[in-house]
PDB file of N, CA and C in Angstrom:
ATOM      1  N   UNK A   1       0.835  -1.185   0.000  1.00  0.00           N
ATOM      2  CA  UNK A   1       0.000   0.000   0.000  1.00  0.00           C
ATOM      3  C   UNK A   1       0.881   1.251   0.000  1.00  0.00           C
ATOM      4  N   UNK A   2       0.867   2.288   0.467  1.00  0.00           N
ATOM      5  CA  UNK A   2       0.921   3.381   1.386  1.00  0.00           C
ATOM      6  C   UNK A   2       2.006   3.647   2.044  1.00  0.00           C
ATOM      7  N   UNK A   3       3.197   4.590   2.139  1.00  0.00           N
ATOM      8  CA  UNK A   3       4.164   4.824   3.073  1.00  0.00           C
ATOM      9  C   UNK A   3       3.276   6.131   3.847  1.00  0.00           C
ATOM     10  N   UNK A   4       2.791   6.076   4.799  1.00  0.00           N
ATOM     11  CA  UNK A   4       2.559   7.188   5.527  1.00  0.00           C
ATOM     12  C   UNK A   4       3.033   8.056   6.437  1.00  0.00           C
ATOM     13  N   UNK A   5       3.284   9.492   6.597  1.00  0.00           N
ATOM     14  CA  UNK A   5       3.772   9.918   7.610  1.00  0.00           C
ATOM     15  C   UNK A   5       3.240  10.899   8.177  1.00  0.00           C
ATOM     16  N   UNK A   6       2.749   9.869   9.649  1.00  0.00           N
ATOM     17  CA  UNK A   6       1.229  10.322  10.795  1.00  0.00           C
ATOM     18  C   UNK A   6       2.135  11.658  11.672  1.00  0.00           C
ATOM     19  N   UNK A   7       1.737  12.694  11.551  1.00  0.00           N
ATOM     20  CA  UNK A   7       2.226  13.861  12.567  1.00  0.00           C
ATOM     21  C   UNK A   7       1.203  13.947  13.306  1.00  0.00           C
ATOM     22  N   UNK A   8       1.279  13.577  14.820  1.00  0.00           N
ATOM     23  CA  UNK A   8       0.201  13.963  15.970  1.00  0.00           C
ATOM     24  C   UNK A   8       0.493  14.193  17.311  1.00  0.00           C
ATOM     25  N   UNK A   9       0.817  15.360  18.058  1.00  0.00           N
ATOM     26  CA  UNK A   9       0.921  15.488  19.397  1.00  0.00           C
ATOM     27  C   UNK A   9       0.560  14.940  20.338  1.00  0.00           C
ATOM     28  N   UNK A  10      -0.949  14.260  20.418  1.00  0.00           N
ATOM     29  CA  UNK A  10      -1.374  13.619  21.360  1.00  0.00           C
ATOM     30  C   UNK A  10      -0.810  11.972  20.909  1.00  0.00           C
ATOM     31  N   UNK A  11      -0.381  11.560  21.849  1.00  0.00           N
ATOM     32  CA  UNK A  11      -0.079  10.290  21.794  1.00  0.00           C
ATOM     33  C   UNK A  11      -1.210   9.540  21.675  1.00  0.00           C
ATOM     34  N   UNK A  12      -2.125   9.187  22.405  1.00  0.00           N
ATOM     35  CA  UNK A  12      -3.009   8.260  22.190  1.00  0.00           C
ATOM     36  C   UNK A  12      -3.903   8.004  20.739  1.00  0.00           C
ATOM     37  N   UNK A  13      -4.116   9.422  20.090  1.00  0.00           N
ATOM     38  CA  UNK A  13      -4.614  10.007  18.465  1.00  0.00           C
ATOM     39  C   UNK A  13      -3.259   9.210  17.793  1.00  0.00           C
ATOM     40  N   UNK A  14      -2.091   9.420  17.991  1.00  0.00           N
ATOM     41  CA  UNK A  14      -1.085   9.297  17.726  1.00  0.00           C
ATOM     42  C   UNK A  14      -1.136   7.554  16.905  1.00  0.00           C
ATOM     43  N   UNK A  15      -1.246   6.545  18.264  1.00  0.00           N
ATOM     44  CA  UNK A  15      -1.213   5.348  18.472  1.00  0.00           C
ATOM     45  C   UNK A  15      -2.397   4.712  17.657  1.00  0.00           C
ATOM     46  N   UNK A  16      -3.752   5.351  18.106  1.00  0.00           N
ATOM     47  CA  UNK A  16      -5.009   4.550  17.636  1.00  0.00           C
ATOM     48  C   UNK A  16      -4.756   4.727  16.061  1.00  0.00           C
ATOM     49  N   UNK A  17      -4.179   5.673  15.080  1.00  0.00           N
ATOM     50  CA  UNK A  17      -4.236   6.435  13.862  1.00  0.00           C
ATOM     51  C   UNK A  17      -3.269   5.039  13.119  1.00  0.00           C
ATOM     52  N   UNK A  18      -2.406   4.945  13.736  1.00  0.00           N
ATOM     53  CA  UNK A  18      -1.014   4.438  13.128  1.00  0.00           C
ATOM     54  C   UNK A  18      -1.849   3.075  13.307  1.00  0.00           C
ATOM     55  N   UNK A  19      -2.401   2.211  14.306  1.00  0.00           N
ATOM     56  CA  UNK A  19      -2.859   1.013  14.275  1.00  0.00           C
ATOM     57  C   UNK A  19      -3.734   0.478  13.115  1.00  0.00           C
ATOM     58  N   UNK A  20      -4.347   1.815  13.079  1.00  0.00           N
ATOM     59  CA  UNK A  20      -5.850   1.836  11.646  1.00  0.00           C
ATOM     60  C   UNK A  20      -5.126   1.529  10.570  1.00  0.00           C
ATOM     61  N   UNK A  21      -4.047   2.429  10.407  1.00  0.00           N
ATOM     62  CA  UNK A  21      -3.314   2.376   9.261  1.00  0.00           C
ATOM     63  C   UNK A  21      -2.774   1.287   8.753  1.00  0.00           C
ATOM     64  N   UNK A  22      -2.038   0.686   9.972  1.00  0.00           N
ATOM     65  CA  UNK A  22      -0.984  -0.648   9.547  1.00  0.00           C
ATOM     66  C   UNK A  22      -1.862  -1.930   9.513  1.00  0.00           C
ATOM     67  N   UNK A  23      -2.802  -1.814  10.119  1.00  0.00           N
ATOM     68  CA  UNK A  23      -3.800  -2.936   9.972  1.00  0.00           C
ATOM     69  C   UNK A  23      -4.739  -2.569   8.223  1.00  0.00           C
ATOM     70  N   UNK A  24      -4.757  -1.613   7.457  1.00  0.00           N
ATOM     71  CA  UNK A  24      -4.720  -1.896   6.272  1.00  0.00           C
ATOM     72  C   UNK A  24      -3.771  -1.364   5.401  1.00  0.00           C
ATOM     73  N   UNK A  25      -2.287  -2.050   6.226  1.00  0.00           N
ATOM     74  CA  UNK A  25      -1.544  -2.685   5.403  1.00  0.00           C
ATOM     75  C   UNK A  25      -0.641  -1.152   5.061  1.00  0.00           C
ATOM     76  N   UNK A  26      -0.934  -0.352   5.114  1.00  0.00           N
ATOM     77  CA  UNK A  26       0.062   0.608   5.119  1.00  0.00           C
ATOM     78  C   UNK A  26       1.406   0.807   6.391  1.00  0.00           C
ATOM     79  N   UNK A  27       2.537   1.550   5.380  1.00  0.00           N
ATOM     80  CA  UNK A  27       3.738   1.603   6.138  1.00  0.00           C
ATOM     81  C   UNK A  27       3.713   2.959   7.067  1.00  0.00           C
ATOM     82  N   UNK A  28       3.706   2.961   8.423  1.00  0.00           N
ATOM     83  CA  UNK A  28       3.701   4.165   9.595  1.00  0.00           C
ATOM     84  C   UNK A  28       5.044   4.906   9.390  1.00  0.00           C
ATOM     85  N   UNK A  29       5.236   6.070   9.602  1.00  0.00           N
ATOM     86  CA  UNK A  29       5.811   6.927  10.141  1.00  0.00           C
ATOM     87  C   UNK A  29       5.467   7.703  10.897  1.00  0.00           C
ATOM     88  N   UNK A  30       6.032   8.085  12.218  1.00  0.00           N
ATOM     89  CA  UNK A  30       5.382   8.753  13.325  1.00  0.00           C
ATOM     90  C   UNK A  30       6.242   9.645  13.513  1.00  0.00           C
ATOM     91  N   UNK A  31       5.746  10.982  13.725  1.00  0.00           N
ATOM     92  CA  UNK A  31       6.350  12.247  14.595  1.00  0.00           C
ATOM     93  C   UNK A  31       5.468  12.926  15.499  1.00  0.00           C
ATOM     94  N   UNK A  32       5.487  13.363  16.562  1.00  0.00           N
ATOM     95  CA  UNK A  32       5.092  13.709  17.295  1.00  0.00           C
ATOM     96  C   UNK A  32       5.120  15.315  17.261  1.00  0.00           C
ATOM     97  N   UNK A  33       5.520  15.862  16.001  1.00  0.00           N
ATOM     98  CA  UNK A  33       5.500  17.340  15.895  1.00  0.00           C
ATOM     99  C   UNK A  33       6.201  17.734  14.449  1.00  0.00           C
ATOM    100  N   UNK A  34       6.077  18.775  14.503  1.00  0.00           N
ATOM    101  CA  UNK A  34       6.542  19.528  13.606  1.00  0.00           C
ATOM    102  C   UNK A  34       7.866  18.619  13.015  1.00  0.00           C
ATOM    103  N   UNK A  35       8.965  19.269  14.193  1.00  0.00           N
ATOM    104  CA  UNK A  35      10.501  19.244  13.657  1.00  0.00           C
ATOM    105  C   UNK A  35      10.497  17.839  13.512  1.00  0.00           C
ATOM    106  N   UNK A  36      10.291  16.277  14.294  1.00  0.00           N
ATOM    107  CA  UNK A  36      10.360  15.722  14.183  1.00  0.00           C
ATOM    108  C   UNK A  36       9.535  15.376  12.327  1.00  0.00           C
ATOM    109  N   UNK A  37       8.565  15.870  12.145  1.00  0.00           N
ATOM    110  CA  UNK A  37       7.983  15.755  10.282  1.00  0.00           C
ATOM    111  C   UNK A  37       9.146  16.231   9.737  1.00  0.00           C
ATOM    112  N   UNK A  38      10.073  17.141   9.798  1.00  0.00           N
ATOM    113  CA  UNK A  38      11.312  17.599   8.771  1.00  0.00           C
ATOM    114  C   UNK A  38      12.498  16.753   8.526  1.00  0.00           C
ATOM    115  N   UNK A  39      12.302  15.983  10.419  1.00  0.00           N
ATOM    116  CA  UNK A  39      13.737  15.094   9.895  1.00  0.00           C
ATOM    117  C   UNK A  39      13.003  14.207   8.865  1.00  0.00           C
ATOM    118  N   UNK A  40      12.026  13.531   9.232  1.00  0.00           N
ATOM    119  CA  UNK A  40      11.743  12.137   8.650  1.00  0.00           C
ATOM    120  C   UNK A  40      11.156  12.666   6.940  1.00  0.00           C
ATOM    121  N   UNK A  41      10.576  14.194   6.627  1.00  0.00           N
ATOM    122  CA  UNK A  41      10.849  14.656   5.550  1.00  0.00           C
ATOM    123  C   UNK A  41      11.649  14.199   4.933  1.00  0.00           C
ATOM    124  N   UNK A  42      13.029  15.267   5.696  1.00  0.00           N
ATOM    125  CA  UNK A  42      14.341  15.575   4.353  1.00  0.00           C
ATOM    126  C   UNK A  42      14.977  14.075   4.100  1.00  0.00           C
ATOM    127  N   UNK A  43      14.127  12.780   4.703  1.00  0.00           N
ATOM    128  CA  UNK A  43      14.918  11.527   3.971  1.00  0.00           C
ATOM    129  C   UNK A  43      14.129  11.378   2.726  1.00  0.00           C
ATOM    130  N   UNK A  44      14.018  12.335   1.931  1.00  0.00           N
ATOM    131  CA  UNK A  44      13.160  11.666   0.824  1.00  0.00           C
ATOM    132  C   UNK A  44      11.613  11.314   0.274  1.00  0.00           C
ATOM    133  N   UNK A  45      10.755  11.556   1.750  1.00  0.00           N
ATOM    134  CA  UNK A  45       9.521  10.990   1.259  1.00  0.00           C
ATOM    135  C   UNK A  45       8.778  12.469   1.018  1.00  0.00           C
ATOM    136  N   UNK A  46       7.595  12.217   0.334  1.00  0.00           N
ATOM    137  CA  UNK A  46       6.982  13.158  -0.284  1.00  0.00           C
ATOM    138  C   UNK A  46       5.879  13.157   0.746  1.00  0.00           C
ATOM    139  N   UNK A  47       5.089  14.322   0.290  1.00  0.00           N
ATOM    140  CA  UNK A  47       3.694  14.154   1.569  1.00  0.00           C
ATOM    141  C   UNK A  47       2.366  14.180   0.730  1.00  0.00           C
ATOM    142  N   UNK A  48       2.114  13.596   0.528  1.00  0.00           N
ATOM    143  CA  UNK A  48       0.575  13.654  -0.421  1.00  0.00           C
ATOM    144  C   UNK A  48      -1.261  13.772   0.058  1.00  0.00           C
ATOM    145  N   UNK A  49      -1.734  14.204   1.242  1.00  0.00           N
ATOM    146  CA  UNK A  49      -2.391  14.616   1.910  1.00  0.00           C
ATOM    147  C   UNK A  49      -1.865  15.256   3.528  1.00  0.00           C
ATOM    148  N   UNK A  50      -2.362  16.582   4.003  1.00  0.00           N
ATOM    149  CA  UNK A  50      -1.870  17.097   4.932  1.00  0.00           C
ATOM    150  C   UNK A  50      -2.961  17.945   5.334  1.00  0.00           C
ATOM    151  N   UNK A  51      -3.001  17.454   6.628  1.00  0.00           N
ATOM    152  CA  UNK A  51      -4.305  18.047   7.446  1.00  0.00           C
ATOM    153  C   UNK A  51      -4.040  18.744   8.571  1.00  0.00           C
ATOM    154  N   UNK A  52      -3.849  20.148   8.460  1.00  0.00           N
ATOM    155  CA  UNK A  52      -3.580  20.753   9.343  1.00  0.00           C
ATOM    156  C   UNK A  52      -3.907  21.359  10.895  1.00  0.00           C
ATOM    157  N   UNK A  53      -3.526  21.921  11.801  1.00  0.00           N
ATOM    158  CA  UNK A  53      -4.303  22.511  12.886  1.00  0.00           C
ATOM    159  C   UNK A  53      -4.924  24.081  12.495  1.00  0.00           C
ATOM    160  N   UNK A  54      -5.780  24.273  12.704  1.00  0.00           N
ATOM    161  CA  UNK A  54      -6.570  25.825  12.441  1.00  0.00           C
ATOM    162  C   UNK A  54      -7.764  25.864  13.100  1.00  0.00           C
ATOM    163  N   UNK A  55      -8.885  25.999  12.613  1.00  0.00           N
ATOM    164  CA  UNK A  55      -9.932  25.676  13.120  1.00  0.00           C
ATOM    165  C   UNK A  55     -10.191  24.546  13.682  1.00  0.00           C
ATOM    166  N   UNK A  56     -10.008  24.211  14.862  1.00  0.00           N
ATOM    167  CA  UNK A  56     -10.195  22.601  15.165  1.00  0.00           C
ATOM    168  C   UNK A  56     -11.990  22.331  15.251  1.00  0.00           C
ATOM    169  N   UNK A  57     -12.803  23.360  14.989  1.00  0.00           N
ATOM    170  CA  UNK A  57     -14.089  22.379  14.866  1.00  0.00           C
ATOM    171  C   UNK A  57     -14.331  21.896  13.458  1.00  0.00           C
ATOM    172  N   UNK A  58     -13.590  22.581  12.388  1.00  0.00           N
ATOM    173  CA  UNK A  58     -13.755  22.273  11.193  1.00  0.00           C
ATOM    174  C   UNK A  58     -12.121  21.503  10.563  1.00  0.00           C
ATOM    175  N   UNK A  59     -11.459  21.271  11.383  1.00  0.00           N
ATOM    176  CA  UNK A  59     -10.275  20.381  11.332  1.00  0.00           C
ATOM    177  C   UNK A  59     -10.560  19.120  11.827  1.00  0.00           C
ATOM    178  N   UNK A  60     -11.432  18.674  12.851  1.00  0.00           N
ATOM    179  CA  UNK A  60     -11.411  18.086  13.499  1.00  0.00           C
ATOM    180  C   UNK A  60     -12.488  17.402  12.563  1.00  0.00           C
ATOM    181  N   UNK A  61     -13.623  17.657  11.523  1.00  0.00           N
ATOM    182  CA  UNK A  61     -15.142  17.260  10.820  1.00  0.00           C
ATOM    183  C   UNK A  61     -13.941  16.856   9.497  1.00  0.00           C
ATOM    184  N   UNK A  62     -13.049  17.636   9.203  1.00  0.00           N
ATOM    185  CA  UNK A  62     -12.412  17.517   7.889  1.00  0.00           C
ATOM    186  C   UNK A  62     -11.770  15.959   8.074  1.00  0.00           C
ATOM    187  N   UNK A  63     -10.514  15.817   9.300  1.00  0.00           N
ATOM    188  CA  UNK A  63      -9.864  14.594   9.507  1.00  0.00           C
ATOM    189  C   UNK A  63     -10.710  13.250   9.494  1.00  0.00           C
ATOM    190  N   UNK A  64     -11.987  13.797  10.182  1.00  0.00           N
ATOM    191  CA  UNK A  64     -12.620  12.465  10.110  1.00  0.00           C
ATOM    192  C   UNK A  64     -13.077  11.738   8.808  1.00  0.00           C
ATOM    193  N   UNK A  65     -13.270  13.094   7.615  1.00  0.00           N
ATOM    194  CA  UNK A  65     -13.578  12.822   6.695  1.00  0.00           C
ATOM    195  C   UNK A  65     -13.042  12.152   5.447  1.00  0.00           C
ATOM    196  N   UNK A  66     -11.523  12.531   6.194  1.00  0.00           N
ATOM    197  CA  UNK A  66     -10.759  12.132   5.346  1.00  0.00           C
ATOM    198  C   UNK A  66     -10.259  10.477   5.455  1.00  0.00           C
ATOM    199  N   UNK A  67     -10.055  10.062   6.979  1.00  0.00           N
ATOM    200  CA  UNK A  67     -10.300   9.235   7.026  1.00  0.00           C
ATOM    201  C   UNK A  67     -11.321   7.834   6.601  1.00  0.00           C
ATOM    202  N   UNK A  68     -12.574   8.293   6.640  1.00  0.00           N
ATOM    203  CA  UNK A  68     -13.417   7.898   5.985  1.00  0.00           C
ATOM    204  C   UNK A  68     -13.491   7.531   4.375  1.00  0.00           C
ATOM    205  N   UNK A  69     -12.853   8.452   3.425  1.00  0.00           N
ATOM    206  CA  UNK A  69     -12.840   8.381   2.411  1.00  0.00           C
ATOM    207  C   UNK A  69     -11.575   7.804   2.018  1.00  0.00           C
ATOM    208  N   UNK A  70     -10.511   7.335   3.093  1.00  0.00           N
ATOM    209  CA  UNK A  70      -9.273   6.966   2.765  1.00  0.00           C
ATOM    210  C   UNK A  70      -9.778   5.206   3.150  1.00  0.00           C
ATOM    211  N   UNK A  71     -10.900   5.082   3.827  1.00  0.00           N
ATOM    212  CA  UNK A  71     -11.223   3.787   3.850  1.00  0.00           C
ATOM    213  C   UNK A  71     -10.393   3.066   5.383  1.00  0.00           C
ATOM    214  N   UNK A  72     -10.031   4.144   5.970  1.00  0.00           N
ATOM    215  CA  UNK A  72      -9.367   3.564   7.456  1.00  0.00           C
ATOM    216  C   UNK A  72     -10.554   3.808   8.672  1.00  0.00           C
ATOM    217  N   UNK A  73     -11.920   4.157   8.332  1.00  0.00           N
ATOM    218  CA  UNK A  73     -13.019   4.671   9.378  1.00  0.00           C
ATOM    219  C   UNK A  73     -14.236   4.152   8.666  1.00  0.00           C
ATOM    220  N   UNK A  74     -14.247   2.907   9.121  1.00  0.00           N
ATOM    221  CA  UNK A  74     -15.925   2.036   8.484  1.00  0.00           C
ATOM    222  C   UNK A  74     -16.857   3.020   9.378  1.00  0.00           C
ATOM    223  N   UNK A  75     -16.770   3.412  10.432  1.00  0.00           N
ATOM    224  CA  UNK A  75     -18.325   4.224  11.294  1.00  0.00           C
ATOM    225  C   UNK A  75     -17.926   5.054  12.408  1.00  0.00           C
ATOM    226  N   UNK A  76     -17.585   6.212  12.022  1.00  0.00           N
ATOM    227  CA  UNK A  76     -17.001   7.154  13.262  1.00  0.00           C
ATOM    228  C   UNK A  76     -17.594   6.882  14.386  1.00  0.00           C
ATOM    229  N   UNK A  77     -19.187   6.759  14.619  1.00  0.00           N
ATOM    230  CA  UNK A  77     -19.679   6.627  16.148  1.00  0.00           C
ATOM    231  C   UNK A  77     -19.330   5.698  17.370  1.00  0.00           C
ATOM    232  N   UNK A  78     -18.312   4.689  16.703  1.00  0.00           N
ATOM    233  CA  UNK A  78     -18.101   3.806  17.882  1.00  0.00           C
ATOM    234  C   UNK A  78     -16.797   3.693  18.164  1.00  0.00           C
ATOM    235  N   UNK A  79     -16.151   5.004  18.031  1.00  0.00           N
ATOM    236  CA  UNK A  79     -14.909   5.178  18.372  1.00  0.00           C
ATOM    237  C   UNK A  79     -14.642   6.593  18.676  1.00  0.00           C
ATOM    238  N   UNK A  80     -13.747   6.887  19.823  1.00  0.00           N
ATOM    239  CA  UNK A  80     -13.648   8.570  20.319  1.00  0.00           C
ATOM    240  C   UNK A  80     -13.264   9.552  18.920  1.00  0.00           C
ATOM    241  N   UNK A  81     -13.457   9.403  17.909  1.00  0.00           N
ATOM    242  CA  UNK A  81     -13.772  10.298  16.923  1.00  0.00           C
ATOM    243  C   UNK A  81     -14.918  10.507  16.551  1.00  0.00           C
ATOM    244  N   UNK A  82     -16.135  10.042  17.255  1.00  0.00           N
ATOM    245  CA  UNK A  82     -17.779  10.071  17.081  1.00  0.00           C
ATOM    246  C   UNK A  82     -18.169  11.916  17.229  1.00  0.00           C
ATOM    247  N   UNK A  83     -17.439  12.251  18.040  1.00  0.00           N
ATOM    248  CA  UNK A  83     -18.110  13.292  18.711  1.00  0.00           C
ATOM    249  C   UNK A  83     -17.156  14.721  17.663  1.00  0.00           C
ATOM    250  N   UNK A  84     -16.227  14.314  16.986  1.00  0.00           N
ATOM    251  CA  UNK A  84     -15.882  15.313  15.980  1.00  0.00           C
ATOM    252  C   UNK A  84     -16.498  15.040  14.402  1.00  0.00           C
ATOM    253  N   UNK A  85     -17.219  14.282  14.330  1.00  0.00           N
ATOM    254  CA  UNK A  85     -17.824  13.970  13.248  1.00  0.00           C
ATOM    255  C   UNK A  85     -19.052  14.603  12.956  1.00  0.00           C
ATOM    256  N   UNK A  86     -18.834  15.871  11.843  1.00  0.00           N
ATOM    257  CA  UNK A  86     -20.024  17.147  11.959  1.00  0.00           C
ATOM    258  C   UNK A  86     -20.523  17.539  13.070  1.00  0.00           C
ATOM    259  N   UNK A  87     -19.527  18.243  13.355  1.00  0.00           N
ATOM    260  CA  UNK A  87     -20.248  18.750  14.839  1.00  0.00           C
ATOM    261  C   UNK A  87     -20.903  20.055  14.591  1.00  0.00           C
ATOM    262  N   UNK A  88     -21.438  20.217  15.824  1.00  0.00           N
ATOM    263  CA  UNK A  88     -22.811  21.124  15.589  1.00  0.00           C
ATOM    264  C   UNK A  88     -22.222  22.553  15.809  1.00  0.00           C
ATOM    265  N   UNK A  89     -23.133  23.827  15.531  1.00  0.00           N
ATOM    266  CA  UNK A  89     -22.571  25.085  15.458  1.00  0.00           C
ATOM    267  C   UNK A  89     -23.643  25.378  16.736  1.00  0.00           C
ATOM    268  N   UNK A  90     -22.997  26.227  17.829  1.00  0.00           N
ATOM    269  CA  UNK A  90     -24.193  26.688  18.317  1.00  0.00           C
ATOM    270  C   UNK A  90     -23.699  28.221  18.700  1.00  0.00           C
ATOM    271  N   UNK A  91     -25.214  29.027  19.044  1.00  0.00           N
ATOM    272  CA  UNK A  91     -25.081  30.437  18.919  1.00  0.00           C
ATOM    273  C   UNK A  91     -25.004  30.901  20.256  1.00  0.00           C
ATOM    274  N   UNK A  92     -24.203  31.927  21.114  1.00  0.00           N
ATOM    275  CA  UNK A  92     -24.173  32.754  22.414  1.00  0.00           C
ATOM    276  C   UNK A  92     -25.381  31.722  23.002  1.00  0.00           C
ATOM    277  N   UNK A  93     -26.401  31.604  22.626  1.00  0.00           N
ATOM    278  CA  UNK A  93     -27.181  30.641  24.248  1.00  0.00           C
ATOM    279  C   UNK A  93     -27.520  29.271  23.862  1.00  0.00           C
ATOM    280  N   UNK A  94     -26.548  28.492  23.376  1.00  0.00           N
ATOM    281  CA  UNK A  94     -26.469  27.537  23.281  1.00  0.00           C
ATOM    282  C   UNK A  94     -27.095  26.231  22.486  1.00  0.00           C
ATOM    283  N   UNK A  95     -27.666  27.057  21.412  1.00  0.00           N
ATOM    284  CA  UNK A  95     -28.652  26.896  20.513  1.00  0.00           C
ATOM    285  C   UNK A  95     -28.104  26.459  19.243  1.00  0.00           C
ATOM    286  N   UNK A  96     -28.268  25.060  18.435  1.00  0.00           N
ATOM    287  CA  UNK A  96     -27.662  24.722  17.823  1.00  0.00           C
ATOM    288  C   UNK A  96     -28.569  25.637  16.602  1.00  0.00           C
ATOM    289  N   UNK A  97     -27.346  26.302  15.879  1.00  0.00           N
ATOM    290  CA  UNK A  97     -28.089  26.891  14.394  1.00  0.00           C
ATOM    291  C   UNK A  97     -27.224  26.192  13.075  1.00  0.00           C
ATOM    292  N   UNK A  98     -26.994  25.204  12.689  1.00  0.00           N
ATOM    293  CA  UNK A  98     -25.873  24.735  12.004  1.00  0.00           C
ATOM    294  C   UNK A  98     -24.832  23.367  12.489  1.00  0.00           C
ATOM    295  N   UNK A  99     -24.071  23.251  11.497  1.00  0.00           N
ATOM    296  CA  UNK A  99     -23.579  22.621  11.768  1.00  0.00           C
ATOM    297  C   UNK A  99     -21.828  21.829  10.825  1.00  0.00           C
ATOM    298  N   UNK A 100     -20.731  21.560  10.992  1.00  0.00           N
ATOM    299  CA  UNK A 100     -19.657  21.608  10.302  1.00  0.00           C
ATOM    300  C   UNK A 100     -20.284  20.342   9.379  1.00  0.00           C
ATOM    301  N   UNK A 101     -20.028  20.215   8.103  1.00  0.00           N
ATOM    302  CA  UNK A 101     -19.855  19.842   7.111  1.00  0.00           C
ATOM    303  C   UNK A 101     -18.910  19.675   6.078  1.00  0.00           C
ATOM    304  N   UNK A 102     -17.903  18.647   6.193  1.00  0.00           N
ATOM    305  CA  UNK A 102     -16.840  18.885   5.015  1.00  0.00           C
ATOM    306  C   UNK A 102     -17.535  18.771   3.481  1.00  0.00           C
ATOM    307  N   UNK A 103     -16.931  19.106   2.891  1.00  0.00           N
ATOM    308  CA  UNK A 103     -17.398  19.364   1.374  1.00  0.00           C
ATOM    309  C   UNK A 103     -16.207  18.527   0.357  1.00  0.00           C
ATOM    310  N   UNK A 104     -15.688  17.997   0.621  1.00  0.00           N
ATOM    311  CA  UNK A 104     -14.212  17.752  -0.327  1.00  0.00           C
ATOM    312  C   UNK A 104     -14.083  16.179  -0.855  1.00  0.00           C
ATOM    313  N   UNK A 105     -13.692  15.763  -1.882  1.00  0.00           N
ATOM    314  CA  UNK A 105     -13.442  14.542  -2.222  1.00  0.00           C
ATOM    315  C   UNK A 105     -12.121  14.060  -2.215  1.00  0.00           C
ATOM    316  N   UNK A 106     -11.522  13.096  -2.073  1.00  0.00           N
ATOM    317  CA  UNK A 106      -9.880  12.772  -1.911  1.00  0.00           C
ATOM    318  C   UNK A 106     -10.011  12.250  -3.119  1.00  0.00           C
ATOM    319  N   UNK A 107      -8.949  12.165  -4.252  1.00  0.00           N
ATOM    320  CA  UNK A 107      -9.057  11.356  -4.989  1.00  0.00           C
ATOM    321  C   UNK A 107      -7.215  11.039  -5.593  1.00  0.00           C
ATOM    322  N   UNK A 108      -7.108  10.434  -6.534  1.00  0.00           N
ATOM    323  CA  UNK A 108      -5.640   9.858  -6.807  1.00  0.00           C
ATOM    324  C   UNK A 108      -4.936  11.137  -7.668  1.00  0.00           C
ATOM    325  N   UNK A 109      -3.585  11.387  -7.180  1.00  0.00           N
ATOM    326  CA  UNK A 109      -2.699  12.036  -8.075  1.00  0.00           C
ATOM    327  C   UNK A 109      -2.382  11.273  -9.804  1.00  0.00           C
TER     328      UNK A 109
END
């Protein structure tokens, strides 16, 4: 499959991500940050999807999505990524008016 290289601060996101992965069959690379992504960069590998930190309510609806469409997330709800999966918008009193929606398709270079 797949050489991947997983950048995630939280260890446990970290661990569960890389398990999904290697169990279909893709190759892990792990950094735990930034600098650690540059060393394992400048050996050569390329990066071909990259999901950044910014908005984490709409970072957090995007990753799941991507996952999903990468075929490593058969059903977000029964795993602690349930609760970032379109999450809801709500207004000053707590009133849901909306809600995050990714819009994007992954598809092959």
């Amino acid at each position: 499959m797949a050489k991947i290289l997983l950048v995630e601060d939280n260890d446990m996101n970290r661990d569960m991500l890389s398990r999904r992965l290697q169990r279909k069959g893709h190759e892990v690379l792990m950094a735990a940050d930034g600098m650690q992504a540059i060393g394992v960069q400048s050996k050569g590998m390329g990066i071909a999807i990259r999901i950044a930190d910014g908005n984490p309510r709409a970072l957090h609806a995007a990753t799941v999505a991507a996952l999903e469409q990468l075929g490593l997330l058969d059903d977000p709800s029964g795993t602690p990524l349930a609760a970032y999966d379109c999450p809801p918008i709500r207004n000053y009193r707590g009133i849901e008016t909306g809600g995050v929606v990714p819009v994007f398709k992954l598809r092959s270079a």
